[in-house]
Protein backbone atom coordinates (compact mmCIF):
# COMPACT_ATOMS: atom_id res chain seq x y z
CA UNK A 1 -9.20 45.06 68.89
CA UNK A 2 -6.24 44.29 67.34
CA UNK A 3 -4.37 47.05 65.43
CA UNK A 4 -4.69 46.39 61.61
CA UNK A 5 -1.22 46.38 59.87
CA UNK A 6 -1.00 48.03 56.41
CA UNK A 7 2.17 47.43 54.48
CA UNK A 8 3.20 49.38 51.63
CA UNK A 9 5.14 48.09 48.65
CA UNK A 10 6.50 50.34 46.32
CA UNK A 11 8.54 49.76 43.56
CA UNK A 12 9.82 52.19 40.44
CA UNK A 13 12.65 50.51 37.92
CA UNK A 14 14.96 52.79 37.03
CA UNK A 15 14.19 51.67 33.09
CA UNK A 16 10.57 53.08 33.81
CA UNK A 17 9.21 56.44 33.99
CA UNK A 18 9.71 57.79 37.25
CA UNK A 19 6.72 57.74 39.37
CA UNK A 20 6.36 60.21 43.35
CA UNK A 21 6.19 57.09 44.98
CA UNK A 22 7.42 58.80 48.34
CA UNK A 23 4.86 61.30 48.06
CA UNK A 24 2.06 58.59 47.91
CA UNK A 25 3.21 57.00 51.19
CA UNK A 26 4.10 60.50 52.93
CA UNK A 27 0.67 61.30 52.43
CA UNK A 28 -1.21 57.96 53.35
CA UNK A 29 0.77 58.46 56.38
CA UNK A 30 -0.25 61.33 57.22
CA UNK A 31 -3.93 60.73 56.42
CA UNK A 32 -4.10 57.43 59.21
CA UNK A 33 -2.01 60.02 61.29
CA UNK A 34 -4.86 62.81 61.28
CA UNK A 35 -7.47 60.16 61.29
CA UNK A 36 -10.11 60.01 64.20
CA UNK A 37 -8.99 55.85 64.08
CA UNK A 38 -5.13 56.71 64.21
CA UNK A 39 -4.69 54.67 67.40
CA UNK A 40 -6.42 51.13 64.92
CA UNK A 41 -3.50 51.29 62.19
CA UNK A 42 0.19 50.52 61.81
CA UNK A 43 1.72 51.49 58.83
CA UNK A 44 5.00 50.05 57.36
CA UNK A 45 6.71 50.41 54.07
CA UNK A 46 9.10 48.97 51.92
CA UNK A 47 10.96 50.71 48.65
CA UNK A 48 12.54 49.48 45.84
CA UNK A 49 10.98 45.88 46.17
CA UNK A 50 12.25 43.29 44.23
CA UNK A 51 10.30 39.65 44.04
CA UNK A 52 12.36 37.84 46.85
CA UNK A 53 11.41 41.11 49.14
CA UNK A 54 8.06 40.13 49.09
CA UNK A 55 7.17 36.87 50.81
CA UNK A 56 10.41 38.46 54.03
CA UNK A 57 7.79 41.17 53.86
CA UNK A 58 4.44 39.64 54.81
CA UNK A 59 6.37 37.67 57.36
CA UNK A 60 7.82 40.40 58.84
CA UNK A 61 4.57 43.09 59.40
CA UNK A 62 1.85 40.13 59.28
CA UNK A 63 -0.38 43.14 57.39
CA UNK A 64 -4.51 42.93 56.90
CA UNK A 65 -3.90 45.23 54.17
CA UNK A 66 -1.36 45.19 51.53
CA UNK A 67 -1.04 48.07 49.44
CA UNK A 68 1.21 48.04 46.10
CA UNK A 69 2.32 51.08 44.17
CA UNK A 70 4.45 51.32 41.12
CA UNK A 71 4.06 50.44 37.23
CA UNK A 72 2.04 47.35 35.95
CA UNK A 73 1.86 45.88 32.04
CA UNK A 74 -0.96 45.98 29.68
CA UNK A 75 -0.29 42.37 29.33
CA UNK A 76 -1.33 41.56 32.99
CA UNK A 77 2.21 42.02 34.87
CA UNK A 78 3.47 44.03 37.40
CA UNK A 79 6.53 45.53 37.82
CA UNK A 80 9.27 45.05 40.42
CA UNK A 81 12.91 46.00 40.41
CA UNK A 82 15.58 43.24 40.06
CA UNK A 83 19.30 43.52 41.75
CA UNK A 84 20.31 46.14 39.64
CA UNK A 85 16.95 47.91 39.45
CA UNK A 86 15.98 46.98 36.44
CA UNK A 87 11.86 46.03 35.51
CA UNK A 88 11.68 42.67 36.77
CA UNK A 89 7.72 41.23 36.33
CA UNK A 90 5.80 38.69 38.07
CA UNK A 91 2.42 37.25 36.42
CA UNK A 92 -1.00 37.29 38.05
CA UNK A 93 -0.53 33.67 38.63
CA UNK A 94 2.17 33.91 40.59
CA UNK A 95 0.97 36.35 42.76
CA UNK A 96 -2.36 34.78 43.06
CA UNK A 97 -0.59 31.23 44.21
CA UNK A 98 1.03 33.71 46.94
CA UNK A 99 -1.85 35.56 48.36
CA UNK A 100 -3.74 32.24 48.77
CA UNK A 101 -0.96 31.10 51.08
CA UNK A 102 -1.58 34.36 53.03
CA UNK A 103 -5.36 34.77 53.24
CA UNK A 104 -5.48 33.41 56.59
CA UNK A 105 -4.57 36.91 57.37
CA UNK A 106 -4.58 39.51 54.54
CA UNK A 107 -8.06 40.85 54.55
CA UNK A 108 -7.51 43.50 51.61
CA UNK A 109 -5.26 44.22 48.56
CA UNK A 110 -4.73 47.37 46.70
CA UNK A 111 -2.85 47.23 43.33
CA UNK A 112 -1.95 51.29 42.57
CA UNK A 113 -0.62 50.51 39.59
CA UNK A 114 -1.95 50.65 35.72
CA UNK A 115 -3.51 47.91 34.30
CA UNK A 116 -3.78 45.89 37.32
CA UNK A 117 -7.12 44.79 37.35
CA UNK A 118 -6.18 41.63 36.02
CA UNK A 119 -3.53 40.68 39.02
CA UNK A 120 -6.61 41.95 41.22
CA UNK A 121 -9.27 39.73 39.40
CA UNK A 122 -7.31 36.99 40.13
CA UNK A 123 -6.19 37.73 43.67
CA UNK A 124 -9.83 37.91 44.55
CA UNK A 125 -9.71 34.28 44.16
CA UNK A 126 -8.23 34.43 47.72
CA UNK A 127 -8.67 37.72 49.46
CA UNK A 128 -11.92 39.78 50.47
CA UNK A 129 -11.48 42.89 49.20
CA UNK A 130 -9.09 44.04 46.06
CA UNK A 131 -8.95 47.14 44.10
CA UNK A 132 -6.91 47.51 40.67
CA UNK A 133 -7.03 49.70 38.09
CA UNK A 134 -8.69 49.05 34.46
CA UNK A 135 -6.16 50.88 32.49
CA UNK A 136 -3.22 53.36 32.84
CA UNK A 137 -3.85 55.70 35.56
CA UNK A 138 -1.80 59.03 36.16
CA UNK A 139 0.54 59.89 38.86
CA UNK A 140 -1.34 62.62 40.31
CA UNK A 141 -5.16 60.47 39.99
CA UNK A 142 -2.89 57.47 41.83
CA UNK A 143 -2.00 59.58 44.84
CA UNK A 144 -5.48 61.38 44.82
CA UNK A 145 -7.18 57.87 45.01
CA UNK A 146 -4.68 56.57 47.79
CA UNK A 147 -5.15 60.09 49.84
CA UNK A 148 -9.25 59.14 49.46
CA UNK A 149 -9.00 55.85 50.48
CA UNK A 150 -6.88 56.24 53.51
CA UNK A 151 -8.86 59.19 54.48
CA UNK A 152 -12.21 57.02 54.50
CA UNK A 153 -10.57 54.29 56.47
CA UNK A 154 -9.29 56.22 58.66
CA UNK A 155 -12.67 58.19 59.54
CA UNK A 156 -13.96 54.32 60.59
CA UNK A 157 -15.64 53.52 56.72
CA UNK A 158 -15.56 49.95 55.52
CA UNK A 159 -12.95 49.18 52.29
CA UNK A 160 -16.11 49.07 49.87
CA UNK A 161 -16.96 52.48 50.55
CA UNK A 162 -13.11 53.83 51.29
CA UNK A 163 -12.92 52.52 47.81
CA UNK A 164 -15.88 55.06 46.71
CA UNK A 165 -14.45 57.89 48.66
CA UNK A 166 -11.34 57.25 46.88
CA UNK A 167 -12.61 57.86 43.45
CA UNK A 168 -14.55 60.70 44.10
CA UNK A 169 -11.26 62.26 45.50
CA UNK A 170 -9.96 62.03 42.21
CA UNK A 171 -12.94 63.52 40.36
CA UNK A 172 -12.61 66.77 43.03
CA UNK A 173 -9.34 66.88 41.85
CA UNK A 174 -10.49 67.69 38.27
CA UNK A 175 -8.92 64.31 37.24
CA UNK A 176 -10.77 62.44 34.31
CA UNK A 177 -9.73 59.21 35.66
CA UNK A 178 -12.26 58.44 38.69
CA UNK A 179 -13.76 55.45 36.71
CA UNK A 180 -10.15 53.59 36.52
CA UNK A 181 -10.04 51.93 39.85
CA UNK A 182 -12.39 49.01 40.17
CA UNK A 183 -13.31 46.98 43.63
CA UNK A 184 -13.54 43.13 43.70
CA UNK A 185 -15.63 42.45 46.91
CA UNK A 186 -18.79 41.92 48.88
CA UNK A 187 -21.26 44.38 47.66
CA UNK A 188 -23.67 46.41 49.19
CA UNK A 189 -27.36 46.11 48.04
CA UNK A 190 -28.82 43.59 50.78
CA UNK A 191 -26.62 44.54 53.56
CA UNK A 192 -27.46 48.20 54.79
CA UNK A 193 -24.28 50.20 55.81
CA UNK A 194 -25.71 50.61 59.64
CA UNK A 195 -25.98 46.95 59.90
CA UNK A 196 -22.81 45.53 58.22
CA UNK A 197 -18.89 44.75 59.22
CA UNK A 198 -17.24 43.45 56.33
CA UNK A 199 -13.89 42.50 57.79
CA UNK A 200 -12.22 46.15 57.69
CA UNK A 201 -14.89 48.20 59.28
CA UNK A 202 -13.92 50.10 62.73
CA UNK A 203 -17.18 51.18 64.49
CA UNK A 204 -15.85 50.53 68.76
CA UNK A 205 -19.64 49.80 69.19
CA UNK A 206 -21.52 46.31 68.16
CA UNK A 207 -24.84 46.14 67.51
CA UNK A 208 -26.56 43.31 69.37
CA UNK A 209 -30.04 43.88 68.61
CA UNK A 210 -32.32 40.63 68.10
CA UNK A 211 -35.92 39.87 67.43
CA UNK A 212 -36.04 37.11 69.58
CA UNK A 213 -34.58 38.50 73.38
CA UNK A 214 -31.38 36.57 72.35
CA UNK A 215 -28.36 38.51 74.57
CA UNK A 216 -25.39 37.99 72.34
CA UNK A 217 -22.60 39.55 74.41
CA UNK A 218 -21.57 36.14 75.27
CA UNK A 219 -21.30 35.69 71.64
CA UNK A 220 -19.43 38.79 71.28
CA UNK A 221 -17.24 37.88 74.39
CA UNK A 222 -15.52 34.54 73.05
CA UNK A 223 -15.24 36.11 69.42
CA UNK A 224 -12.99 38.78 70.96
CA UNK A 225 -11.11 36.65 73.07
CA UNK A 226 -10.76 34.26 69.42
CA UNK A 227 -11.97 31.07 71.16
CA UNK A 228 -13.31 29.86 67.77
CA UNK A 229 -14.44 26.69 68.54
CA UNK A 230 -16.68 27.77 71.39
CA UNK A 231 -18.02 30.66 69.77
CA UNK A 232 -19.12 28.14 66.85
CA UNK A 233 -20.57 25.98 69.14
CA UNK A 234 -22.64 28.69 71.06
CA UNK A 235 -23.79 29.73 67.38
CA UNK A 236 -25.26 26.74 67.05
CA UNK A 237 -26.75 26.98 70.51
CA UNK A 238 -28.28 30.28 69.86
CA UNK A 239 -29.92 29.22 66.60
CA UNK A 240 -31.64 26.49 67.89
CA UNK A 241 -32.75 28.11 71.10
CA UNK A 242 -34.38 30.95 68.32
CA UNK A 243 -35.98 28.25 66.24
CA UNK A 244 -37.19 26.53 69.33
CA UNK A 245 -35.69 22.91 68.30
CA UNK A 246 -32.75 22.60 71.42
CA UNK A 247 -34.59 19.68 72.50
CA UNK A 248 -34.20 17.81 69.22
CA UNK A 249 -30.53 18.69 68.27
CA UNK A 250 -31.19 19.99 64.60
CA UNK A 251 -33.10 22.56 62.24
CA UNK A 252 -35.20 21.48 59.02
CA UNK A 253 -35.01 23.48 56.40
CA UNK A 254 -38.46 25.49 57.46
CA UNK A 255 -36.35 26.53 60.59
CA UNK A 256 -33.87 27.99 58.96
CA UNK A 257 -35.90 30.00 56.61
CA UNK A 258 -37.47 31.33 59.43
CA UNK A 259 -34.32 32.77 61.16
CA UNK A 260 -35.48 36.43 61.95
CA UNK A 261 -32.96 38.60 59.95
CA UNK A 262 -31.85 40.45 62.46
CA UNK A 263 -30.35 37.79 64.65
CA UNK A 264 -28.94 36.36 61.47
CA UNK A 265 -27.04 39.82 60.75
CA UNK A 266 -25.99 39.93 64.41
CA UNK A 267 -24.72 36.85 64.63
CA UNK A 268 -22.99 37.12 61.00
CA UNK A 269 -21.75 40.56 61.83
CA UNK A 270 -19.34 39.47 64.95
CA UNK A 271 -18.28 36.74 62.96
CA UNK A 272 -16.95 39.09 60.42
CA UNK A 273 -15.82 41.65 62.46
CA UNK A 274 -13.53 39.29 65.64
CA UNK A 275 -12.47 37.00 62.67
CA UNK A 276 -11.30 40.72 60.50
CA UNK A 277 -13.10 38.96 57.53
CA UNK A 278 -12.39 35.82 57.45
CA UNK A 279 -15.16 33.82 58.92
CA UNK A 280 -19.19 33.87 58.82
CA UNK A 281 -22.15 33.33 57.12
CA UNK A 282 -22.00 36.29 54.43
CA UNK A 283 -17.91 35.28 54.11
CA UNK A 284 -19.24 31.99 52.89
CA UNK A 285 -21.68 32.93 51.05
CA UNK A 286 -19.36 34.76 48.73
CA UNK A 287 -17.31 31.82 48.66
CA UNK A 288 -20.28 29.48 47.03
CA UNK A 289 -21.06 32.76 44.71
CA UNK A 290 -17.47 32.50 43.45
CA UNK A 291 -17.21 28.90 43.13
CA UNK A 292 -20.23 28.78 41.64
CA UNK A 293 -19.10 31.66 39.01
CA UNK A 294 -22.63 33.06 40.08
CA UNK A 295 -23.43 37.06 41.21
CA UNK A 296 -27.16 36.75 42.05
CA UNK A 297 -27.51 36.92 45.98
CA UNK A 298 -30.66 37.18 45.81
CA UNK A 299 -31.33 34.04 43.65
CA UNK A 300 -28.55 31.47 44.84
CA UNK A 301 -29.06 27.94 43.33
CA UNK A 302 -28.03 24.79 44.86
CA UNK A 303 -25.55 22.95 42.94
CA UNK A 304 -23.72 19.52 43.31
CA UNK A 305 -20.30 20.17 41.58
CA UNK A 306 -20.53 23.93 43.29
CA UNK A 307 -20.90 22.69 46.53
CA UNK A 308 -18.18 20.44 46.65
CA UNK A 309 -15.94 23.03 44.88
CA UNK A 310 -16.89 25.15 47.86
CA UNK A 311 -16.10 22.50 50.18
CA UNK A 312 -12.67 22.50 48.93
CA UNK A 313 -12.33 26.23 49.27
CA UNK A 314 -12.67 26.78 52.70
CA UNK A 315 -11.75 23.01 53.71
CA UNK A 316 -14.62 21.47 54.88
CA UNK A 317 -12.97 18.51 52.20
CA UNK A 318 -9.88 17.04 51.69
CA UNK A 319 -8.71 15.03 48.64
CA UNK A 320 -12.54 14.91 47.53
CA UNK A 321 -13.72 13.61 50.83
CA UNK A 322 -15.52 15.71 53.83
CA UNK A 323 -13.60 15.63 56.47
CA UNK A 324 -14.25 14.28 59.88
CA UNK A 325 -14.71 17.01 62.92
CA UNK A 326 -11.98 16.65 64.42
CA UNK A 327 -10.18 17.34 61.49
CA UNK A 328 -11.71 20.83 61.15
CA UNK A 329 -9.59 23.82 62.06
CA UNK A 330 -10.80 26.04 65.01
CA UNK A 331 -8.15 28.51 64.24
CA UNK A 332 -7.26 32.21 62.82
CA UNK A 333 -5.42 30.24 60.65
CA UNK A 334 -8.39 27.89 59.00
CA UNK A 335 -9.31 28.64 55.24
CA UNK A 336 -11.47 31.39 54.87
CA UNK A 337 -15.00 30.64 55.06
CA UNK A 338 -14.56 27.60 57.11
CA UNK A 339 -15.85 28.51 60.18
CA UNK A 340 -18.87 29.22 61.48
CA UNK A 341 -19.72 24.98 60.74
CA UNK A 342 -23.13 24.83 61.91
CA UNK A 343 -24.69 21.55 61.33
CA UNK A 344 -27.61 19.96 63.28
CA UNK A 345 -26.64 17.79 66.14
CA UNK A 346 -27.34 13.95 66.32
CA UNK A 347 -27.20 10.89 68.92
CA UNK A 348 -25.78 7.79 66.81
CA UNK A 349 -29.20 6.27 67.42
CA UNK A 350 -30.66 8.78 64.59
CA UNK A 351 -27.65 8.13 62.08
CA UNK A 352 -29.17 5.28 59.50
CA UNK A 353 -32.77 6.47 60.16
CA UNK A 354 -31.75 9.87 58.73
CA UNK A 355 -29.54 8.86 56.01
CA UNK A 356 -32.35 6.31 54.80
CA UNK A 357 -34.96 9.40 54.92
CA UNK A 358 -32.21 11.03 52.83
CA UNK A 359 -30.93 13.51 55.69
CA UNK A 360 -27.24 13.44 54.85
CA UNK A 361 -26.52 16.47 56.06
CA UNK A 362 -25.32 16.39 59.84
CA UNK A 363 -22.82 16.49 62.58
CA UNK A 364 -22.68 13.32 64.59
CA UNK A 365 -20.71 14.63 68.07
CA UNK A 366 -21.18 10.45 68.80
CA UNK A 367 -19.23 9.09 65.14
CA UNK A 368 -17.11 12.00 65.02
CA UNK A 369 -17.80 12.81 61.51
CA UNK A 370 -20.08 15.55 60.10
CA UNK A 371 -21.43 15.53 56.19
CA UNK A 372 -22.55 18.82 54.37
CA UNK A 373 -25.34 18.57 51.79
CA UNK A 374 -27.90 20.93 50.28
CA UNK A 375 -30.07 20.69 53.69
CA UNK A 376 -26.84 22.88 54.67
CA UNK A 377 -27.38 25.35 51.81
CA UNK A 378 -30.69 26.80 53.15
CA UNK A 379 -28.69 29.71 55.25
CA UNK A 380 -26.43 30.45 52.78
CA UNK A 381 -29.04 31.05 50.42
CA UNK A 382 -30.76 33.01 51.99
CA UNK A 383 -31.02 36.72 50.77
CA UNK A 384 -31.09 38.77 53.41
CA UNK A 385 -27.64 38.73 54.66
């Protein structure tokens, strides 16, 4: 595995009160340092940021995580420092607009700073996992939190519950602030912890059990190694040896309901985990959710204008038109959520037969072209993953 690069961003005008900024990172540092997962993390910083330091620095470190700590505005700004060091803001907008141009690679974004739940509401438009704060926060709660977090995800615990850790730091502390921070992100309650990877999660081990005798370290193999388009293509493989339908091509929907669970979390869990968040079935899933403005995993409902929103997010269409296969993007650097693309698998022969039964949802390997539908929504709405 890949180390994960964390880059940390303070910032403290001179015009504002003066924050321990240096303690914060001295002790993050030495956190990851003591940290049974030391050897997993590289940890840069940069002070006194101002707004054109920030783009040089995400080129520069090419960070998972981005942490930011300094002062933010009660009307939805944060602060940086301008040439003289003066409070220079930037809007939640703007900072959204940049983190979507980096989510091919930022997995996680923490906003230390008061107030800044509303930079990380919009944020997690883009990126996995945020955490801001609901209101002013104190010095000493800040560094607490930070101390947690780094701490927890360091000792191998995925961001969601680093995030936990974090605030209960601050309530050992005596601090009356451990219901400040607040986590945008996957959530828990249909994914248990021993069976999950949610992008930022260290366990060495994979689990590769499967109800069906299905030996997924070939799987695991070309997810490593990042050979995207073969791993997606031995996905598809997999499922349709498991549903028993390689001879025809394709699943109906009564196959894919009947996915065992297990498999599915497998199979979803590598995906997660070689991709560090950015691709599989749960990653889309949360996607559609988003799109859809909906929060019920358990009770996902298929809809037109959703599904094409969702097609635009993770770029299965372009200019309001699905895009052919060889258009799609086998690459780190796709749009999260577009890959794993499993469709069912036609000769041409099939193509107006289908679409006449009102199949329109398909990858033709012969026309080049696939077309997503609500026959493709069966997986993702599935609850159990």
């Amino acid at each position: 595995m890949k180390k994960i690069n964390i880059l940390f961003l303070a910032s403290d005008p001179s015009d504002s009160t003066r924050l321990r900024l240096g303690q914060e990172i001295r002790d993050i540092r030495e956190k990851l340092q003591l940290s049974k997962q030391r050897d997993q993390f590289s940890l840069e910083s940069r002070e006194s940021v101002r707004p054109e330091d920030l783009t040089q620095a995400i080129f520069d470190v090419e960070p998972q995580i981005i942490h930011f700590s300094g002062h933010g505005m009660s009307t939805g700004e944060l602060c940086f420092e301008d040439n003289i060091g003066k409070t220079q803001t930037i809007s939640s907008t703007a900072l959204a607009n940049l983190f979507q141009l980096v989510a091919n690679h930022v997995s996680c974004v923490i906003l230390n700073a008061c107030y800044s739940r509303f930079q990380a509401e919009a944020i997690a438009e883009h990126i996995p996992f945020v955490i801001g704060m609901n209101s002013a926060i104190g010095d000493k709660a800040a560094i607490s939190f930070a101390i947690g977090f780094y701490k927890a995800l360091g000792a191998g615990r995925s961001v969601e519950d680093a995030y936990k850790f974090a605030c209960i730091e601050i309530q050992l502390q005596g601090i009356p602030e451990h219901s400040i921070p607040v986590f945008y992100g996957e959530t828990t309650e249909t994914l248990p912890q021993k069976r999950r990877s949610i992008g930022l999660s260290f366990n060495s081990e994979d689990d590769l059990r499967s109800d069906k005798g299905i030996d997924y370290s070939k799987l695991q193999n070309v997810l490593k190694t990042e050979k995207w388009q073969e791993a997606d293509d031995l996905t598809l493989e997999i499922m349709l040896k498991m549903t028993r339908c390689k001879k025809q091509g394709y699943m109906e929907r009564d196959h894919i309901q009947k996915l065992p669970r297990t498999d599915l979390r497998t199979i979803d869990t590598l995906w997660v985990k070689y991709s560090e968040g950015r691709f599989g079935f749960s990653v889309q899933k949360n996607i559609y959710l988003r799109c859809c403005g909906q929060t019920d995993r358990m009770g996902m409902k298929y809809n037109k204008n959703c599904w094409q929103k969702f097609g635009d997010t993770i770029g299965w269409r372009v200019g309001e038109e699905w895009i052919w296969h060889s258009e799609a993007n086998f690459s780190i650097s796709a749009p999260q959520g577009h890959l794993p693309i499993i469709f069912p698998k036609f000769n041409d022969s099939f193509r107006h037969s289908l679409l006449s039964a009102g199949f329109s949802g398909y990858y033709s390997a012969s026309m080049d072209t696939f077309y997503t539908s609500p026959y493709c929504f069966p997986l993702l709405s599935r609850a159990d993953f």
